[in-house]
Protein backbone atom coordinates (compact mmCIF):
# COMPACT_ATOMS: atom_id res chain seq x y z
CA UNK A 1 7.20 5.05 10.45
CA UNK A 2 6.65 1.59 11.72
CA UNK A 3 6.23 -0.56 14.72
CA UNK A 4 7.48 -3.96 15.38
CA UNK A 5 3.82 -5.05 17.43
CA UNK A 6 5.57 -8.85 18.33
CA UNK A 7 8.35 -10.67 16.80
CA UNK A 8 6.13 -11.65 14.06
CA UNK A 9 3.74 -8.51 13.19
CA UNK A 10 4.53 -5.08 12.47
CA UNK A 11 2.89 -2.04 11.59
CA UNK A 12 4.34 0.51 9.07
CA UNK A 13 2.17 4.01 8.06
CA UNK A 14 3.20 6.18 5.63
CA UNK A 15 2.35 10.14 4.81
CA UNK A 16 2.86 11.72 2.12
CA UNK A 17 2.62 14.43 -0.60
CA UNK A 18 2.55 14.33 -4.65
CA UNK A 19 1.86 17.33 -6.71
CA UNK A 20 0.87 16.74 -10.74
CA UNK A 21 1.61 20.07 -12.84
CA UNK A 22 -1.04 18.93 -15.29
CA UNK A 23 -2.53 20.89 -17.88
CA UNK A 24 -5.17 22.69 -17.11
CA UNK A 25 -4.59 22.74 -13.92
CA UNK A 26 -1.59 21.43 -10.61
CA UNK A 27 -3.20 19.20 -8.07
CA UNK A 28 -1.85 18.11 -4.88
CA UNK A 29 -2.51 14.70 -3.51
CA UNK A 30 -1.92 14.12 -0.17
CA UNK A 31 -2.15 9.92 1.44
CA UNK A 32 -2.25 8.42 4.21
CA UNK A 33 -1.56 4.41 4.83
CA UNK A 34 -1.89 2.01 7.25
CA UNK A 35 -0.81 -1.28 6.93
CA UNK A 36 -0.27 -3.94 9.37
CA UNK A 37 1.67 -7.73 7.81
CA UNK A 38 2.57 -11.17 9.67
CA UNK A 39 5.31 -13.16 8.49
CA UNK A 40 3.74 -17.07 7.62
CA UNK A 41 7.01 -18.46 7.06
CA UNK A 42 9.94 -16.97 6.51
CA UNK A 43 9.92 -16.55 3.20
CA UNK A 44 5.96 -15.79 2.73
CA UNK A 45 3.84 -12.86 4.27
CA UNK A 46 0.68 -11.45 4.42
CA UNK A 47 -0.29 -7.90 5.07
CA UNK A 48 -3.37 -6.18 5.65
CA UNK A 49 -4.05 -2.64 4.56
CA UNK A 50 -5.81 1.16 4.50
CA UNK A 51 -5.57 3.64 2.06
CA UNK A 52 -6.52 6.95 1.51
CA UNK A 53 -5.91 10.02 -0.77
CA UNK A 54 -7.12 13.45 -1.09
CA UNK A 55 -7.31 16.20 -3.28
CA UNK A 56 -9.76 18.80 -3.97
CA UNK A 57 -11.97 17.24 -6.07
CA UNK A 58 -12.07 13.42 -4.18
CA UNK A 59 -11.24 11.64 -1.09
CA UNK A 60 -10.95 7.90 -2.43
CA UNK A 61 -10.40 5.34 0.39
CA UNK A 62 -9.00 1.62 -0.12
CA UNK A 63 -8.81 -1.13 1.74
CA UNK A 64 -7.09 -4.52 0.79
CA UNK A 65 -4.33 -6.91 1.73
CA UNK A 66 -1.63 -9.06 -0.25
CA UNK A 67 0.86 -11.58 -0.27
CA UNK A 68 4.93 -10.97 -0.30
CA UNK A 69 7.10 -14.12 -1.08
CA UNK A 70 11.43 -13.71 -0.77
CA UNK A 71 12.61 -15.74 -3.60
CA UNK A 72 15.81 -15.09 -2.54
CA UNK A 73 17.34 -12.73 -0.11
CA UNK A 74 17.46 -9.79 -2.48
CA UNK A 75 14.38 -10.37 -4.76
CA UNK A 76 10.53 -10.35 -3.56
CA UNK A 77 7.46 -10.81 -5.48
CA UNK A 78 4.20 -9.30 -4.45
CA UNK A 79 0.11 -9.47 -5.23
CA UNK A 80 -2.18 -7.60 -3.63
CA UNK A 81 -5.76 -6.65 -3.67
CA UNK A 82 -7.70 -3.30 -2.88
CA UNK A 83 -11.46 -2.65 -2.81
CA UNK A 84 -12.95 0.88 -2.95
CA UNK A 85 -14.70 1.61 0.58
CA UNK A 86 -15.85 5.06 -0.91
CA UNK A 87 -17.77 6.32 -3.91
CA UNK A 88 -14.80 8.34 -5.50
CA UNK A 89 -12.60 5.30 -5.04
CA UNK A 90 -11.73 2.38 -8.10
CA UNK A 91 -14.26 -0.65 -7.14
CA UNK A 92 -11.42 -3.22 -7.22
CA UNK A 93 -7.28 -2.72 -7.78
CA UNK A 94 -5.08 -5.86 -8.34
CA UNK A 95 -1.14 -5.22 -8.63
CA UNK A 96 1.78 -7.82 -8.44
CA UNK A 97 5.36 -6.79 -8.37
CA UNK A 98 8.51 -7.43 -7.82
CA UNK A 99 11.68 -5.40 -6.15
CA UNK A 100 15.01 -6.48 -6.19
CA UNK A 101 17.83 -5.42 -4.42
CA UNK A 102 21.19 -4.56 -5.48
């Protein structure tokens, strides 16, 4: 769901669910996310962000923020940067990426 806070800032969470039939064993994962962005320009925007997934073994939490730039009006590149805030979670994540629509 999300929330448009001021012409400028929203907020967008997300729930969810994924299940992993690995061998030995199926796991579910369940996450939760919070994450609140400005626009700078309007091409460029920055976004601010928590994390956090569960299954029965860990509860890893992140929390990071990244950069989204519209190179055009149907293709966006992204970087972003997460830092473990708990013991079962990755010290440090880095991902770029790019979506294009069609």
């Amino acid at each position: 769901a999300g929330w448009s806070l001021s012409p400028t800032v929203g907020l967008t969470t997300i729930l969810g669910a994924t299940y992993a039939n690995g061998e030995p064993d199926a796991i579910i994962v369940g996450e939760a996310v919070a994450v609140l962005g400005t626009s700078l320009t309007d091409a460029l925007s920055v976004y601010a962000e928590l994390a956090a997934f569960t299954s029965e073994n860990a509860t890893p939490v992140f929390g990071g923020g990244g950069l989204t730039f519209l190179v055009t009006p149907d293709v966006q590149l992204d970087a972003a940067v997460d830092l473990g805030l708990t013991d079962e979670a990755e010290n440090l994540l880095l991902g770029a990426g790019a979506s294009i629509r069609f």
